[in-house]
Structures are given as C-alpha cells and as structure tokens.
C-alpha atoms as a PDB file:
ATOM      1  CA  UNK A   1      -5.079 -10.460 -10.206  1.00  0.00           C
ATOM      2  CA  UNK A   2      -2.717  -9.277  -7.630  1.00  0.00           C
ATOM      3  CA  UNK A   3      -2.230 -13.117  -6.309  1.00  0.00           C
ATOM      4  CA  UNK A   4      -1.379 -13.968  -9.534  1.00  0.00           C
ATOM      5  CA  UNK A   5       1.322 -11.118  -9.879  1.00  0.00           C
ATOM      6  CA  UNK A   6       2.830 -11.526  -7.001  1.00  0.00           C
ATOM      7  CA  UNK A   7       3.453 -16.083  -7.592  1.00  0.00           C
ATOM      8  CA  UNK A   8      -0.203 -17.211  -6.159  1.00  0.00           C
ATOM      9  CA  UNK A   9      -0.679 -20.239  -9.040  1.00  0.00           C
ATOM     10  CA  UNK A  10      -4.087 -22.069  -9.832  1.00  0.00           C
ATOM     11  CA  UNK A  11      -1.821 -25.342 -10.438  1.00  0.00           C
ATOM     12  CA  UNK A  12      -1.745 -25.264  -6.942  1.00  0.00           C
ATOM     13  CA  UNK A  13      -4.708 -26.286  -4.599  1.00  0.00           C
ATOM     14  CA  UNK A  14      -3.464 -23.990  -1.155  1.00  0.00           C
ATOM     15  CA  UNK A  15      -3.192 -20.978  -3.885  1.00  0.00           C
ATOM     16  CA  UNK A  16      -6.828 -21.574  -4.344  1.00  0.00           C
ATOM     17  CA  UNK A  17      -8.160 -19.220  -1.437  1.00  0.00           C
ATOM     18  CA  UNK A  18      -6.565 -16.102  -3.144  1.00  0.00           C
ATOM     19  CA  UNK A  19      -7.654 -16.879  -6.718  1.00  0.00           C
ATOM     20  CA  UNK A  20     -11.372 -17.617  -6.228  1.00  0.00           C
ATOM     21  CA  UNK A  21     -13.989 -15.968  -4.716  1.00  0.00           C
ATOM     22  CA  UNK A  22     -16.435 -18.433  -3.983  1.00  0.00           C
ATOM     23  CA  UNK A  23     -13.348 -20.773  -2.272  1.00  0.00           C
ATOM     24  CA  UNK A  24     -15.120 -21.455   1.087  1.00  0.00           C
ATOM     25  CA  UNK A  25     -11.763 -19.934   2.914  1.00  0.00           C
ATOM     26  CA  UNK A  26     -11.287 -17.128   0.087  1.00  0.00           C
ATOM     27  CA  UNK A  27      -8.880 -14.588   1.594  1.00  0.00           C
ATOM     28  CA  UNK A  28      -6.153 -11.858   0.457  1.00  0.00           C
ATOM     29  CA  UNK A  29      -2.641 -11.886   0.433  1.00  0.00           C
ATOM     30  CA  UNK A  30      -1.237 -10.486   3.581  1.00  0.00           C
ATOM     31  CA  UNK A  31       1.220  -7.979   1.623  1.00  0.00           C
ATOM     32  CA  UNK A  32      -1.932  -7.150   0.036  1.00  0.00           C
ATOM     33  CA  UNK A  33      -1.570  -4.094   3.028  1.00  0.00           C
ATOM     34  CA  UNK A  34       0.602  -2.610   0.952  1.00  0.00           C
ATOM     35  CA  UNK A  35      -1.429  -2.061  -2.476  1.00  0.00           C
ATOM     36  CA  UNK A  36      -4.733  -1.101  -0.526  1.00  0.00           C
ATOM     37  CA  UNK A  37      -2.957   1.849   1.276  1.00  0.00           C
ATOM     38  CA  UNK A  38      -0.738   2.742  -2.064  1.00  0.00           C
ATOM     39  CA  UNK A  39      -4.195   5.268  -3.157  1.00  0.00           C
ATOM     40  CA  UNK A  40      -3.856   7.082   0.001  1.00  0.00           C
ATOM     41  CA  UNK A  41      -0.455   7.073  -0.096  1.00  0.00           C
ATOM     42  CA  UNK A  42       0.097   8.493  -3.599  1.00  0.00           C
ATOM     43  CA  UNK A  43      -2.831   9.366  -5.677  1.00  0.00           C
ATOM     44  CA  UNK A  44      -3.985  12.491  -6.076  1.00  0.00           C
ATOM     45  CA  UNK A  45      -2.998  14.359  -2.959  1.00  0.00           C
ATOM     46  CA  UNK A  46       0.756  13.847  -3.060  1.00  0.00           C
ATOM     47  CA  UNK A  47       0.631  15.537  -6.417  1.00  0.00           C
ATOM     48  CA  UNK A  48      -1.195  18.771  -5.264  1.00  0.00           C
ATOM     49  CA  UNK A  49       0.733  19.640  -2.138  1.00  0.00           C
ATOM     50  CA  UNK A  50       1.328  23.742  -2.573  1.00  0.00           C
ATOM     51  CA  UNK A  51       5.296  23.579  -2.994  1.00  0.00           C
ATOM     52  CA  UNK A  52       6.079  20.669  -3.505  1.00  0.00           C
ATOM     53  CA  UNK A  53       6.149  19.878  -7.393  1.00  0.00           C
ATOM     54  CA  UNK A  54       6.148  15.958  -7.821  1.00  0.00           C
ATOM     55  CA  UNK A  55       6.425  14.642 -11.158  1.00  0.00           C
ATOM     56  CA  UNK A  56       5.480  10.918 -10.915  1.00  0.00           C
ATOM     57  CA  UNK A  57       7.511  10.094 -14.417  1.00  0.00           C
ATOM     58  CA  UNK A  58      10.676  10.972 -12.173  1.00  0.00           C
ATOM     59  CA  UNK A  59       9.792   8.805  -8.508  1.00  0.00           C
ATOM     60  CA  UNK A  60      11.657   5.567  -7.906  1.00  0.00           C
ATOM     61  CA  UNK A  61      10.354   3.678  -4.648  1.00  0.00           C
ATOM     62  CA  UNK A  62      12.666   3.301  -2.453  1.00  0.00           C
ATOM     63  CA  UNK A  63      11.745   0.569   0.036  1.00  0.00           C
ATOM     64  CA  UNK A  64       8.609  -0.943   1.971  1.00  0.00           C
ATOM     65  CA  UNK A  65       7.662  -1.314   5.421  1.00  0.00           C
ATOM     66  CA  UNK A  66       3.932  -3.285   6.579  1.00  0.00           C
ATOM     67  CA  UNK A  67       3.025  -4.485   9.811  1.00  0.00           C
ATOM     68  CA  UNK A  68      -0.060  -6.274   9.809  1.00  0.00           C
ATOM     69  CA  UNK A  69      -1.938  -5.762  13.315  1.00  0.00           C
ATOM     70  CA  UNK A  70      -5.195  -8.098  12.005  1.00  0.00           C
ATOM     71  CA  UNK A  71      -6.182 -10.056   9.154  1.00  0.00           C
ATOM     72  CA  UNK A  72      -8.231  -8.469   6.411  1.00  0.00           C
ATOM     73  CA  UNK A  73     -12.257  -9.745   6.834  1.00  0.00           C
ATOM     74  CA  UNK A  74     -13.758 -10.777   3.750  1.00  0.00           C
ATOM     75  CA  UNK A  75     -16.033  -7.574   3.224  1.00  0.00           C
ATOM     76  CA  UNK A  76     -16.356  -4.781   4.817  1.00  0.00           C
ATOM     77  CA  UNK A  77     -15.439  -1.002   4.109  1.00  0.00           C
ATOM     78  CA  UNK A  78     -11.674   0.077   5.116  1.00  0.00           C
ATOM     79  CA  UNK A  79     -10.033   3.373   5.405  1.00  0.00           C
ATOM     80  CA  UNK A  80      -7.040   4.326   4.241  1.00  0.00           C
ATOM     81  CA  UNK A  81      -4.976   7.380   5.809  1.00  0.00           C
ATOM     82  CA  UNK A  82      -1.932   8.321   4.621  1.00  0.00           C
ATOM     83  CA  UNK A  83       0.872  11.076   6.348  1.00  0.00           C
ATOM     84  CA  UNK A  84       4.131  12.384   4.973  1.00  0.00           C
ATOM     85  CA  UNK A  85       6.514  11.301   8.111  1.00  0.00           C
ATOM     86  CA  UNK A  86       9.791  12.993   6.458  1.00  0.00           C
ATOM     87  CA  UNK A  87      11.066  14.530   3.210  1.00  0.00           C
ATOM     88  CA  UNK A  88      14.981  14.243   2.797  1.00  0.00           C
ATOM     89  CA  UNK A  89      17.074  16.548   0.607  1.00  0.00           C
ATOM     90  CA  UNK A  90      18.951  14.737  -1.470  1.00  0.00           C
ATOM     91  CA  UNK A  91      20.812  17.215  -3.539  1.00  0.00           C
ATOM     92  CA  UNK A  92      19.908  16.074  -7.035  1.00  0.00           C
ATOM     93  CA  UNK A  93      16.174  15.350  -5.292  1.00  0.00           C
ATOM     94  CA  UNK A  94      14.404  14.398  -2.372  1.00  0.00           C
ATOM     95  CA  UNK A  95      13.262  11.278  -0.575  1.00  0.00           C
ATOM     96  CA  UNK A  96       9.592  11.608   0.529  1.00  0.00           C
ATOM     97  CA  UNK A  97       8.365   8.985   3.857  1.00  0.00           C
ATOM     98  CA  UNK A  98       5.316   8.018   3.666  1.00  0.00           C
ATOM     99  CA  UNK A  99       3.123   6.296   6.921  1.00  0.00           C
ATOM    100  CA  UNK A 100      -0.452   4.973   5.824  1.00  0.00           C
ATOM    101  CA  UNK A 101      -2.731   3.293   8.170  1.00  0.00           C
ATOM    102  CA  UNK A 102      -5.622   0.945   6.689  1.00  0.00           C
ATOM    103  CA  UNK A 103      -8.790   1.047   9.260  1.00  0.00           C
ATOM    104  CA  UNK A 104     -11.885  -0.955   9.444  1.00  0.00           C
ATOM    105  CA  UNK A 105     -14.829   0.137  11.521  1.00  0.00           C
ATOM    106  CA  UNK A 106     -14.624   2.618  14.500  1.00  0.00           C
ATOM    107  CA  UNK A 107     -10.240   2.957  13.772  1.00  0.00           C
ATOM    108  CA  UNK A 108      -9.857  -1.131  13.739  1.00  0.00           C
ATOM    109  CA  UNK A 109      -6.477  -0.960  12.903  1.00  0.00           C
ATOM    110  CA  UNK A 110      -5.372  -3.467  10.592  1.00  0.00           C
ATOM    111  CA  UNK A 111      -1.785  -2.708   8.989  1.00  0.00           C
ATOM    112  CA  UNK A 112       0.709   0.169   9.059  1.00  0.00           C
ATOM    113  CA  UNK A 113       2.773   0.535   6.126  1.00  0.00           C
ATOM    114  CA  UNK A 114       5.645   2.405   5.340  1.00  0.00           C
ATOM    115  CA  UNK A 115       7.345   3.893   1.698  1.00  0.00           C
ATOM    116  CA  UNK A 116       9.804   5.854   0.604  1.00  0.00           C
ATOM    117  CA  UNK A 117       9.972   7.746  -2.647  1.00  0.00           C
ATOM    118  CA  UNK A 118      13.116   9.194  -4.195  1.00  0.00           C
ATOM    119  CA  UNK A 119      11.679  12.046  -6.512  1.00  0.00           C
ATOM    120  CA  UNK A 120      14.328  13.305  -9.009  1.00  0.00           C
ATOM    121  CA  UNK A 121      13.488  17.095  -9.551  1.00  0.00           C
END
C-alpha cells in the first residue's frame, strides 16, 4: 500500500518489485525508512512525556531528514529507537526534533531519520 501512495504503479513492470510479494526481486521503497521509524518516533511515548502536553489534533510536521546506511533485507526483525534531539519555543508553540534509528540484528544500522513537529499549544 505504501508504494502505491507514494506513485509505485502496477502499469508499470520496474514498479513490480514493490507491489508484489512473490516478485523474485520484491523489495521496499527506500523512503520507506521514514514510515517504519514514524511508531517510535510518535506513538505512544511522545504523548506521555510528564510535562510536556502534546495534543496530536494540533502537530504539523515540519520537515524530513533519512539517511539510509543499508538496504532493508526482505525479512527479518528491526528495531526502531527514537530520541527527542531538541524542543524549540516558538511563542505560540514549540517545535519538537526528533532522531530515530531503525536497527537490524546486533545494532545493524540501517537508516537515521530525522522530523520535526511544530505543536500548537
């Protein structure tokens, strides 16, 4: 699904290796980096840091950062870490920076990405 969101197109025969699974090259998207750390990055555990009151139905992202170090294997279990770098006071709000790291076996590291949040309080 997220191939096809982001332009992948069955119409097209090199689109093929993100769409189907049993393609004998099947692979991800390389800015698929960026959804697999998005969990770690804000689910849950942005939402229950003691002081700071996020209301998700008030964030905007800001922009997006990923370096990809390797590519992603075809199974496998990864790790996701995420870290708040910086939080910016914007007056009205706050910027939040977020730095996520996606790790396969032993701290493989495959990506860094990078986010910002602007969070209207």
């Amino acid at each position: 699904m997220y191939a096809l969101g982001v332009g992948a197109s069955m119409k097209l025969p090199k689109d093929l290796k993100f769409l189907y699974e049993g393609s004998s090259d099947f692979s991800c998207l390389p800015t698929f980096g960026v959804i697999i750390a998005q969990k770690s990055m804000t689910g849950g555990g942005l939402a229950e840091i003691p002081g700071l009151p996020i209301n998700f139905a008030k964030v905007l992202h800001g922009e997006q950062y990923l370096q990809i170090y390797k590519p992603f294997p075809r199974a496998g279990k990864l790790k996701c870490e995420a870290v708040i770098a910086d939080i910016l006071d914007k007056g009205s709000g706050l910027v939040i920076v977020l730095d996520g790291l996606v790790c396969m076996r032993q701290a493989l590291l495959l990506n860094y990405t990078s986010s910002s949040q602007r969070c209207f309080c």
